[in-house]
PDB file of N, CA and C in Angstrom:
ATOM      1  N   UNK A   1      -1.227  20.201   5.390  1.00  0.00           N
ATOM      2  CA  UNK A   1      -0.702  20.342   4.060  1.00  0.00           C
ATOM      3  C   UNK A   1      -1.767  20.007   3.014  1.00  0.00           C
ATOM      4  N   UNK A   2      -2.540  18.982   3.555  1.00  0.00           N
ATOM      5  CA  UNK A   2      -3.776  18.760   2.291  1.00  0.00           C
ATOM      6  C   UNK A   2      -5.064  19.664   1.894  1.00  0.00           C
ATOM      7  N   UNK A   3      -5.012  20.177   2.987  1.00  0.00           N
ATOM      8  CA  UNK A   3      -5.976  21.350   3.434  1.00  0.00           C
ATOM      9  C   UNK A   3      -5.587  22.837   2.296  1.00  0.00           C
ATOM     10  N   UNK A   4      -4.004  22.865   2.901  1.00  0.00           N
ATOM     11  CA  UNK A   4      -3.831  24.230   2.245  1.00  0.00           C
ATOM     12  C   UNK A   4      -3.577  23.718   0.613  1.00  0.00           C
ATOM     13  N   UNK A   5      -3.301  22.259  -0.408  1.00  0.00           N
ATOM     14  CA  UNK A   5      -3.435  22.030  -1.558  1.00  0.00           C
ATOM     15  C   UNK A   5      -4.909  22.147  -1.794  1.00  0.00           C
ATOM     16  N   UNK A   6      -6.025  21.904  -1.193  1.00  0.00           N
ATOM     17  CA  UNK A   6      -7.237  21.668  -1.596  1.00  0.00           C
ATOM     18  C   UNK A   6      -7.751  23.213  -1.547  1.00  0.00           C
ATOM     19  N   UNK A   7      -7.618  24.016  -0.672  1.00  0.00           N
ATOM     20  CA  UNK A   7      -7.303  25.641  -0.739  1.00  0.00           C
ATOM     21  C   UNK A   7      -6.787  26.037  -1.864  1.00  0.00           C
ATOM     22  N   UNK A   8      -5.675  25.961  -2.517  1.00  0.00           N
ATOM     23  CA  UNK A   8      -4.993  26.392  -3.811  1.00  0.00           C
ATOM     24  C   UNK A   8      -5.737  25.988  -4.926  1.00  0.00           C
ATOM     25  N   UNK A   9      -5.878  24.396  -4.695  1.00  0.00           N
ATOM     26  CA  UNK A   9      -6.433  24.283  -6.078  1.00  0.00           C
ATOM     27  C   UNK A   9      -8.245  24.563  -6.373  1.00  0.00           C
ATOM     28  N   UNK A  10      -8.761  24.776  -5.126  1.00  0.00           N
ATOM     29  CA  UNK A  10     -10.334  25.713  -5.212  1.00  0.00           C
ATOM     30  C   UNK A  10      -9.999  26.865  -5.817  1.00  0.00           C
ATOM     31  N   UNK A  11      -8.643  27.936  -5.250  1.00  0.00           N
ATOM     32  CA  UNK A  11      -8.472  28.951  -5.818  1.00  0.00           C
ATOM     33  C   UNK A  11      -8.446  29.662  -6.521  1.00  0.00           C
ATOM     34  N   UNK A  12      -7.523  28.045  -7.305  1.00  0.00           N
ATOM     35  CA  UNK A  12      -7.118  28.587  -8.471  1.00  0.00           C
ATOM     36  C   UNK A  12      -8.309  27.960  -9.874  1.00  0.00           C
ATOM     37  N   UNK A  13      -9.497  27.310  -9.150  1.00  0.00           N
ATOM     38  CA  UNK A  13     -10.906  27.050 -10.242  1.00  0.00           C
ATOM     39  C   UNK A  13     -11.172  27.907  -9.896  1.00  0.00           C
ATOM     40  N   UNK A  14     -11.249  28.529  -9.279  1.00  0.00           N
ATOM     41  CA  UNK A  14     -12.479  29.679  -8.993  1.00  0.00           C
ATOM     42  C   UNK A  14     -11.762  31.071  -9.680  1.00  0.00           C
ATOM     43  N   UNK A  15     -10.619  31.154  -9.974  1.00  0.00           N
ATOM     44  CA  UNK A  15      -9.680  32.521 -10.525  1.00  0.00           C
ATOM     45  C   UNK A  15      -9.550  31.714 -12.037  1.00  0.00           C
ATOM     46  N   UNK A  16      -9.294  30.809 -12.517  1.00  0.00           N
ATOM     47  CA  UNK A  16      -9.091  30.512 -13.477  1.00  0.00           C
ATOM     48  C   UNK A  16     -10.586  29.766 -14.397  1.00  0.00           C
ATOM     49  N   UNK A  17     -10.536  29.790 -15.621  1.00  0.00           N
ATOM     50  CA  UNK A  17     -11.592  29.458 -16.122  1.00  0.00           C
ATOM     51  C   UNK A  17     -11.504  28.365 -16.972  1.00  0.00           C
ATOM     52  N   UNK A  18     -10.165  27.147 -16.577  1.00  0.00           N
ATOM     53  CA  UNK A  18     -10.066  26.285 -16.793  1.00  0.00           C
ATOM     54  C   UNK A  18     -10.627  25.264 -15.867  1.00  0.00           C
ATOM     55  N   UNK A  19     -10.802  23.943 -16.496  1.00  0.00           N
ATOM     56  CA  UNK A  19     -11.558  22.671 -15.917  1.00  0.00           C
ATOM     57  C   UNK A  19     -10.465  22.077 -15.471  1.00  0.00           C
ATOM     58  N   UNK A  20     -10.762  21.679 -14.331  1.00  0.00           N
ATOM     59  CA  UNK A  20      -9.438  20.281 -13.351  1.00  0.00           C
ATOM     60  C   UNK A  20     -10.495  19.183 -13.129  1.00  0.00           C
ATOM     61  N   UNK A  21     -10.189  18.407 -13.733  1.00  0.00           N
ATOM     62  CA  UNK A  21     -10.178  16.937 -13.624  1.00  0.00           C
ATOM     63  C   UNK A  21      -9.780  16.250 -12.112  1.00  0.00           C
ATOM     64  N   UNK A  22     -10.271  14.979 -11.403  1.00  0.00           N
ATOM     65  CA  UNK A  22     -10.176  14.350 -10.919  1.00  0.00           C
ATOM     66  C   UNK A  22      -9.415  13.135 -11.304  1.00  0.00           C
ATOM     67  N   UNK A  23      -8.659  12.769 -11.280  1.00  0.00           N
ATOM     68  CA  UNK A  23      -8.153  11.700 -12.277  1.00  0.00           C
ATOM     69  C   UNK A  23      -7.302  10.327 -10.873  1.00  0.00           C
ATOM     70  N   UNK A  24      -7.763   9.205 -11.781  1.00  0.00           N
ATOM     71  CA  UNK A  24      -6.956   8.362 -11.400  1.00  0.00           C
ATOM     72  C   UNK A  24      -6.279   7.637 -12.736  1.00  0.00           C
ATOM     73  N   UNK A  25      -4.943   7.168 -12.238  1.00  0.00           N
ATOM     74  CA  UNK A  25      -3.737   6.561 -13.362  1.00  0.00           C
ATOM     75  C   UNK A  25      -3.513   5.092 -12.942  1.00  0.00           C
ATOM     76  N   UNK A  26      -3.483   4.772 -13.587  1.00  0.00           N
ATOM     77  CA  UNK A  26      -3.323   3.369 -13.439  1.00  0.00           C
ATOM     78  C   UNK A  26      -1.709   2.774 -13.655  1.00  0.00           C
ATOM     79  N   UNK A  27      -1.004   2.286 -12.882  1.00  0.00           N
ATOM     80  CA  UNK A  27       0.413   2.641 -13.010  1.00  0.00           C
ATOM     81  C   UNK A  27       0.419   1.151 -12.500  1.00  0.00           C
ATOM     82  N   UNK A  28       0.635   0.071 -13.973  1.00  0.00           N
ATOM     83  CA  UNK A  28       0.585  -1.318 -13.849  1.00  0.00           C
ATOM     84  C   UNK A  28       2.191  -2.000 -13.629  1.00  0.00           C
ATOM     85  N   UNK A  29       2.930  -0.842 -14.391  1.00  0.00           N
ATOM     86  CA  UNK A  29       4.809  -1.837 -14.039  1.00  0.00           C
ATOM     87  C   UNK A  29       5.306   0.086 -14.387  1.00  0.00           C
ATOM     88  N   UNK A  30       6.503  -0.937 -14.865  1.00  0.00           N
ATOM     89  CA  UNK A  30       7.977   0.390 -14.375  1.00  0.00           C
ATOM     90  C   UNK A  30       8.035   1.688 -15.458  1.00  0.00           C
ATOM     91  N   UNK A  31       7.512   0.907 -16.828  1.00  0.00           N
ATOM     92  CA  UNK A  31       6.953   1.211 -18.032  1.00  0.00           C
ATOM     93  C   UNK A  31       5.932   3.113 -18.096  1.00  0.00           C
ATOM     94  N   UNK A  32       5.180   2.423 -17.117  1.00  0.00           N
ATOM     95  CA  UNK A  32       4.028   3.164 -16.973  1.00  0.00           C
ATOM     96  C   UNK A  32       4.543   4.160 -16.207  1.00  0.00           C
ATOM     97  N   UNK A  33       5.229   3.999 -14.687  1.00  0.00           N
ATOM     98  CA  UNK A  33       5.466   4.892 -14.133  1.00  0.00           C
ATOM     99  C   UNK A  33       6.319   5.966 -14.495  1.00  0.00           C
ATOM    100  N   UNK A  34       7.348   5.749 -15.698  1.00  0.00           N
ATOM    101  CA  UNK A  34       7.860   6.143 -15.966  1.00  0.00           C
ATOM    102  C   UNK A  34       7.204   7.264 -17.102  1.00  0.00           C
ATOM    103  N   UNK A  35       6.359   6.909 -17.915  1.00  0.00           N
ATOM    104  CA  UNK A  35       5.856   7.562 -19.293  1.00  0.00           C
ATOM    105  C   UNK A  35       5.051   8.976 -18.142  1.00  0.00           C
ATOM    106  N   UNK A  36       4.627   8.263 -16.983  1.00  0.00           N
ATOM    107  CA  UNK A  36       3.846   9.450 -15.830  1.00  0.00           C
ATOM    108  C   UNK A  36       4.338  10.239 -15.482  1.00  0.00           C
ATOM    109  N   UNK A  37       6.035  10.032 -15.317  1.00  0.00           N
ATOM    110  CA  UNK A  37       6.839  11.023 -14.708  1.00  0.00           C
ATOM    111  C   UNK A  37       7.244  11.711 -16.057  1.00  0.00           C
ATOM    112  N   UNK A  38       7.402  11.315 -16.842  1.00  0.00           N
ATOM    113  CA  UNK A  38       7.376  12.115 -18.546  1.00  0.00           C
ATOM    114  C   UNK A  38       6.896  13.139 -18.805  1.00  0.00           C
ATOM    115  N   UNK A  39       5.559  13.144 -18.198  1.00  0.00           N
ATOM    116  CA  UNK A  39       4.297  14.117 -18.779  1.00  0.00           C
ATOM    117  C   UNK A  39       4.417  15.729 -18.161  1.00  0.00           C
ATOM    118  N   UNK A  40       4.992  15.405 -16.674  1.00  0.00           N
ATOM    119  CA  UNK A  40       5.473  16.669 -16.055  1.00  0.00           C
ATOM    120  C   UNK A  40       4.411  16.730 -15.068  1.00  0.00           C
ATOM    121  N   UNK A  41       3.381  15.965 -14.470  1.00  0.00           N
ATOM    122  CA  UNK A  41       2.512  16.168 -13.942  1.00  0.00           C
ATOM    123  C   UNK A  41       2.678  16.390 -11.949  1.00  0.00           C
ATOM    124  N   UNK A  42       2.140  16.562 -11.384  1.00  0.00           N
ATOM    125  CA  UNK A  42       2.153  17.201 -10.098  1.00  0.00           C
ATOM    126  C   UNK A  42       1.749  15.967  -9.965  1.00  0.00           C
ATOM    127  N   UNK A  43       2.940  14.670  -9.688  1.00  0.00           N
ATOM    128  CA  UNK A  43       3.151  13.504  -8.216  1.00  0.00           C
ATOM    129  C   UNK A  43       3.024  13.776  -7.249  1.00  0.00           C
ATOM    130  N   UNK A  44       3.728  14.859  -7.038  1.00  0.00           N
ATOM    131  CA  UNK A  44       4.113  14.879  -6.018  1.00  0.00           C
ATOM    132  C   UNK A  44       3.104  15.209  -4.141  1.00  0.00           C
ATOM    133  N   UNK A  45       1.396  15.839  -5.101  1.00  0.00           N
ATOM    134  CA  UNK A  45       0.530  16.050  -4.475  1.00  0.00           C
ATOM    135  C   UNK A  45      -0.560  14.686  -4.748  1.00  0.00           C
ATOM    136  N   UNK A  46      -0.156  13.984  -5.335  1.00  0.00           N
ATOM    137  CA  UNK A  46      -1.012  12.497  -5.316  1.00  0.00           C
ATOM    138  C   UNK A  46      -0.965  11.813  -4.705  1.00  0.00           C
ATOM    139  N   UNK A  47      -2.178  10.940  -4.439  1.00  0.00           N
ATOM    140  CA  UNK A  47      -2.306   9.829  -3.723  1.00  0.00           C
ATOM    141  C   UNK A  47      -2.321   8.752  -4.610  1.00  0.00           C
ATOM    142  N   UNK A  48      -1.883   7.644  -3.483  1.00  0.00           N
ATOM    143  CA  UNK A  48      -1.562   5.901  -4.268  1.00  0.00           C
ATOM    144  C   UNK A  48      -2.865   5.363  -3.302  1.00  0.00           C
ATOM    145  N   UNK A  49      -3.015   4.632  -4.653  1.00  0.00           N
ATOM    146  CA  UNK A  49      -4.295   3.236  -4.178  1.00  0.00           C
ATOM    147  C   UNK A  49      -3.935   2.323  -3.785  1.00  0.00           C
ATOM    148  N   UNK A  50      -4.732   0.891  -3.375  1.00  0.00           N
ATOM    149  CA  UNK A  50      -4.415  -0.699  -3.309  1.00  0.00           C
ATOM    150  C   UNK A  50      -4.293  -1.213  -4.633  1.00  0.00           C
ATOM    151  N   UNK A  51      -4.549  -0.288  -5.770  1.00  0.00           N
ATOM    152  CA  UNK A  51      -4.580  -1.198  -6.870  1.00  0.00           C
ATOM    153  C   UNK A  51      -3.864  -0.623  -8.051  1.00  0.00           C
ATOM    154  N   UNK A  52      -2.723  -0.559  -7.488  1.00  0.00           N
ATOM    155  CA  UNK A  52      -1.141  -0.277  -8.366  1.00  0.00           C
ATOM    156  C   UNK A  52      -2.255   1.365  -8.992  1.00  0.00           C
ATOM    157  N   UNK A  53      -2.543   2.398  -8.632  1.00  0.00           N
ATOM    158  CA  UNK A  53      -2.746   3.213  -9.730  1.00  0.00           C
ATOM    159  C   UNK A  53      -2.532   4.758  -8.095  1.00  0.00           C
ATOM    160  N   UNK A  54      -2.956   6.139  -8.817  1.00  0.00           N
ATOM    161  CA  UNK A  54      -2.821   7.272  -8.266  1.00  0.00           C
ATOM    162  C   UNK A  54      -3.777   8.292  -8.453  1.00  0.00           C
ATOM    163  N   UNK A  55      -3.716   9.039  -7.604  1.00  0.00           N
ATOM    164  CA  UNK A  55      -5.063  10.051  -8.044  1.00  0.00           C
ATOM    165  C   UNK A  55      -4.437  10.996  -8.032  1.00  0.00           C
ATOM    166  N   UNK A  56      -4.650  12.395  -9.067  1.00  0.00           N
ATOM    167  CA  UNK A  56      -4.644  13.743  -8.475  1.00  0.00           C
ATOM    168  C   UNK A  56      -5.477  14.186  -9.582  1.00  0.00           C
ATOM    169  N   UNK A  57      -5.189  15.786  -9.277  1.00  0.00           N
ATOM    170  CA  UNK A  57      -6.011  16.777 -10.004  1.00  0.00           C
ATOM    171  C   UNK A  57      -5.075  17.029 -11.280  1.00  0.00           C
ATOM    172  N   UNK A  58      -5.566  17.054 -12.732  1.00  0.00           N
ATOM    173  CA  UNK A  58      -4.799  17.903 -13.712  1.00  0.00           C
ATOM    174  C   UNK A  58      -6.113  18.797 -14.140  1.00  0.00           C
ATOM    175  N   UNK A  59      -5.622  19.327 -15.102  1.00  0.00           N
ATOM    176  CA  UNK A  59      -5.687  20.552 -16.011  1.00  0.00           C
ATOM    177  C   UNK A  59      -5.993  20.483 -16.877  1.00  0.00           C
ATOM    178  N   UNK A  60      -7.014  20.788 -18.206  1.00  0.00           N
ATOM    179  CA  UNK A  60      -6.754  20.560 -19.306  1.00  0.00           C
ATOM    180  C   UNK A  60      -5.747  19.838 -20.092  1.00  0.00           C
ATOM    181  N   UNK A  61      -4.572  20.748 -19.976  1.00  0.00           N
ATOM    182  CA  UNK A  61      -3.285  20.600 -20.544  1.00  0.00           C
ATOM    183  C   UNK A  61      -2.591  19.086 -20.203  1.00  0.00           C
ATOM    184  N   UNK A  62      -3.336  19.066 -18.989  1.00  0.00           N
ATOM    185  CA  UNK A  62      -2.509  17.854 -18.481  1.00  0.00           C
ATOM    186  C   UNK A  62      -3.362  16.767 -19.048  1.00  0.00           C
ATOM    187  N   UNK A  63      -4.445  16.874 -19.122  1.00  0.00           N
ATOM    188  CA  UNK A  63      -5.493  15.805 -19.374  1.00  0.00           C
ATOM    189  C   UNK A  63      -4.859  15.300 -20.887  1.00  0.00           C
ATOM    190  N   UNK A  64      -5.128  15.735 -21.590  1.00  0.00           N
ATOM    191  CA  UNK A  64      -4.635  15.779 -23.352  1.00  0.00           C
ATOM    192  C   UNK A  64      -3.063  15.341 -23.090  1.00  0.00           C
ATOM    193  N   UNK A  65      -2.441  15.427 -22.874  1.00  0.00           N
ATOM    194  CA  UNK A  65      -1.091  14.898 -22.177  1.00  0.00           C
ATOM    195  C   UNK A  65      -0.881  13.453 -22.151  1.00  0.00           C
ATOM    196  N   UNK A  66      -2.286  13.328 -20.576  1.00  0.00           N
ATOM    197  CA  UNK A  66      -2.467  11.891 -20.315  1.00  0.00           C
ATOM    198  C   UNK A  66      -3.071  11.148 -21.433  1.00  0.00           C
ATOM    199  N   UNK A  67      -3.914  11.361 -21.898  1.00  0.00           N
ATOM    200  CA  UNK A  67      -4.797  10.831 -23.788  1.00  0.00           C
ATOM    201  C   UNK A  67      -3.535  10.215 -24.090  1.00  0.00           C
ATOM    202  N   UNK A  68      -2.875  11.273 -24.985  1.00  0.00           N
ATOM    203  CA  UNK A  68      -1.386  11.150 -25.717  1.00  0.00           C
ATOM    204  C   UNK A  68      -0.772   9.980 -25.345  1.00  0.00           C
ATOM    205  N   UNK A  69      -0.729  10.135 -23.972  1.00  0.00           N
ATOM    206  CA  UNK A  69       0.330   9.152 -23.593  1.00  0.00           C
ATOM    207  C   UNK A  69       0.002   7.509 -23.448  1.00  0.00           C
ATOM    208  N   UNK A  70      -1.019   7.063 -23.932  1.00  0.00           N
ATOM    209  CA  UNK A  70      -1.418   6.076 -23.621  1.00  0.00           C
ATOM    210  C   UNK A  70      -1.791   5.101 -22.408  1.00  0.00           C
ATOM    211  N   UNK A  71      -1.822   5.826 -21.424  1.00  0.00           N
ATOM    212  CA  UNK A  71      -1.737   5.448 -20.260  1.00  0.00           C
ATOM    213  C   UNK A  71      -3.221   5.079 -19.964  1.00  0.00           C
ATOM    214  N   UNK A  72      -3.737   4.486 -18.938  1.00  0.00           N
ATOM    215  CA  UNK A  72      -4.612   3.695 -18.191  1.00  0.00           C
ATOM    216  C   UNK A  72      -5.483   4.631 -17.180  1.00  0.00           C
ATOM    217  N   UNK A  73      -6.587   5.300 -17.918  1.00  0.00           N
ATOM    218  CA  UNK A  73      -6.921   5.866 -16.510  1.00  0.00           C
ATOM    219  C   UNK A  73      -8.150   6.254 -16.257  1.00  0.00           C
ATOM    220  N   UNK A  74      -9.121   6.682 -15.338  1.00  0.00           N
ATOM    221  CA  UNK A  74     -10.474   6.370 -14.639  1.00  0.00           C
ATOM    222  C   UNK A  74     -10.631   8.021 -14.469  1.00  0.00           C
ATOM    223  N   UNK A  75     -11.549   8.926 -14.984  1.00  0.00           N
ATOM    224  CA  UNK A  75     -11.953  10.139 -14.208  1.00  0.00           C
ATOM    225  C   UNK A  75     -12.592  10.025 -12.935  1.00  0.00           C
ATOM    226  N   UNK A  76     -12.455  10.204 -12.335  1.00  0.00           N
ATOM    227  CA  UNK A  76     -12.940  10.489 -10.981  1.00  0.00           C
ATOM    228  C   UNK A  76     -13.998  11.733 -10.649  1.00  0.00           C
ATOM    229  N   UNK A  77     -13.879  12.690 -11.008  1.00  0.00           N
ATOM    230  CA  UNK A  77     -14.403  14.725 -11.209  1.00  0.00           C
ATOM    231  C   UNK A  77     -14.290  15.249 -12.546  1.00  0.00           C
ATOM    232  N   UNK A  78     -15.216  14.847 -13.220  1.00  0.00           N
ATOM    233  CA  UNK A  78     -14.548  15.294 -14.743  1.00  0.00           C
ATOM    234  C   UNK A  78     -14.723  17.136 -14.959  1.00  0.00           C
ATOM    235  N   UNK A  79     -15.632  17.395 -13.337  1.00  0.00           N
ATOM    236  CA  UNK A  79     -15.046  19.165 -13.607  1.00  0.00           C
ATOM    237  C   UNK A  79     -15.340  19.482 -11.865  1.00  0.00           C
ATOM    238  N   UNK A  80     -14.113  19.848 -11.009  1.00  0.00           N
ATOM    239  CA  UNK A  80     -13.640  20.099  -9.963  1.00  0.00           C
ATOM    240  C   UNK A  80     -14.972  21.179  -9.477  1.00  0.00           C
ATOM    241  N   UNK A  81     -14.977  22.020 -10.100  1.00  0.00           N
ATOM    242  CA  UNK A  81     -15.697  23.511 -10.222  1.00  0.00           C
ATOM    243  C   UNK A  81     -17.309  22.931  -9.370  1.00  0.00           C
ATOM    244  N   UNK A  82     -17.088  22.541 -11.074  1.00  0.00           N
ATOM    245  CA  UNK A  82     -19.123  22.012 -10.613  1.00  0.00           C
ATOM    246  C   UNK A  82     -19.277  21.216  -9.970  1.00  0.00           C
ATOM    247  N   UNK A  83     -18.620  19.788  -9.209  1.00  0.00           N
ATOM    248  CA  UNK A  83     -18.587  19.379  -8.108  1.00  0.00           C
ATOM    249  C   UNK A  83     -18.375  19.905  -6.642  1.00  0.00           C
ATOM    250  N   UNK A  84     -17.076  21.019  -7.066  1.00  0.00           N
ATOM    251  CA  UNK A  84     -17.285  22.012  -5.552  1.00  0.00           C
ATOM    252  C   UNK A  84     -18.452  22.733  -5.686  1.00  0.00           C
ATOM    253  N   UNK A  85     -18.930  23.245  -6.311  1.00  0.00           N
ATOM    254  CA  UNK A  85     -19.961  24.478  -6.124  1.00  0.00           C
ATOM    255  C   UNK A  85     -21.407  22.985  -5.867  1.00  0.00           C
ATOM    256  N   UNK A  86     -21.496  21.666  -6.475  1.00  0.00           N
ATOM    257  CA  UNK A  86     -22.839  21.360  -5.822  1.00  0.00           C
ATOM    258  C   UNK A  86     -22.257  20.798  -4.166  1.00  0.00           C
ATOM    259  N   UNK A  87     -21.233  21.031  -3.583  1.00  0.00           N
ATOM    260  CA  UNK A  87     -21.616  20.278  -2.037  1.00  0.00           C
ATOM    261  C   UNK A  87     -22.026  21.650  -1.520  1.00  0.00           C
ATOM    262  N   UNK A  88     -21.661  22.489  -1.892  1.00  0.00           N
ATOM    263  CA  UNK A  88     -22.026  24.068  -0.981  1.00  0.00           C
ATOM    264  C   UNK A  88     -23.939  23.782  -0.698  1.00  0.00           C
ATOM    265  N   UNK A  89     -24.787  23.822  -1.669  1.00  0.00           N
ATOM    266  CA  UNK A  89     -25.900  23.204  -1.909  1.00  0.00           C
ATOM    267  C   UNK A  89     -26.104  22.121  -0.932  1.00  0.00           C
TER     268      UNK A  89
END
């Protein structure tokens, strides 16, 4: 299953000419988790850390979202694209 998300979302950088982010959230109490589930963002393909927070991929759209929302959070890939295209290299 992680295989065929990491498949889709190469796909869809490589068809689309938007930037995806790497992102981690920092999700400190009930507060937070909640304003996360607000935003509309794809949980449901994220991973959880040891240190109360989550990772996934957004979108532009989503990024400016997360800003907005005041939330807590660490880039990880600040462009999916140009990180996949340097491991090919």
């Amino acid at each position: 299953m992680k295989t065929l998300f990491l498949f889709i979302l190469v796909l869809n950088v490589s068809v689309l000419p938007q930037n995806i982010k790497k992102i981690k959230l920092f999700l400190e109490n009930n507060s937070d988790l909640q304003k996360a589930y607000t935003l509309s963002l794809d949980l449901e393909h994220s991973l959880s850390d040891k240190e109360s927070g989550i990772i996934l991929f957004v979108d532009e759209n989503e990024f400016q979202s997360v800003l907005k929302s005041g939330l807590n959070y660490e880039i990880l890939i600040d462009d999916w694209k140009v990180y996949y295209n340097s491991l090919q290299n």
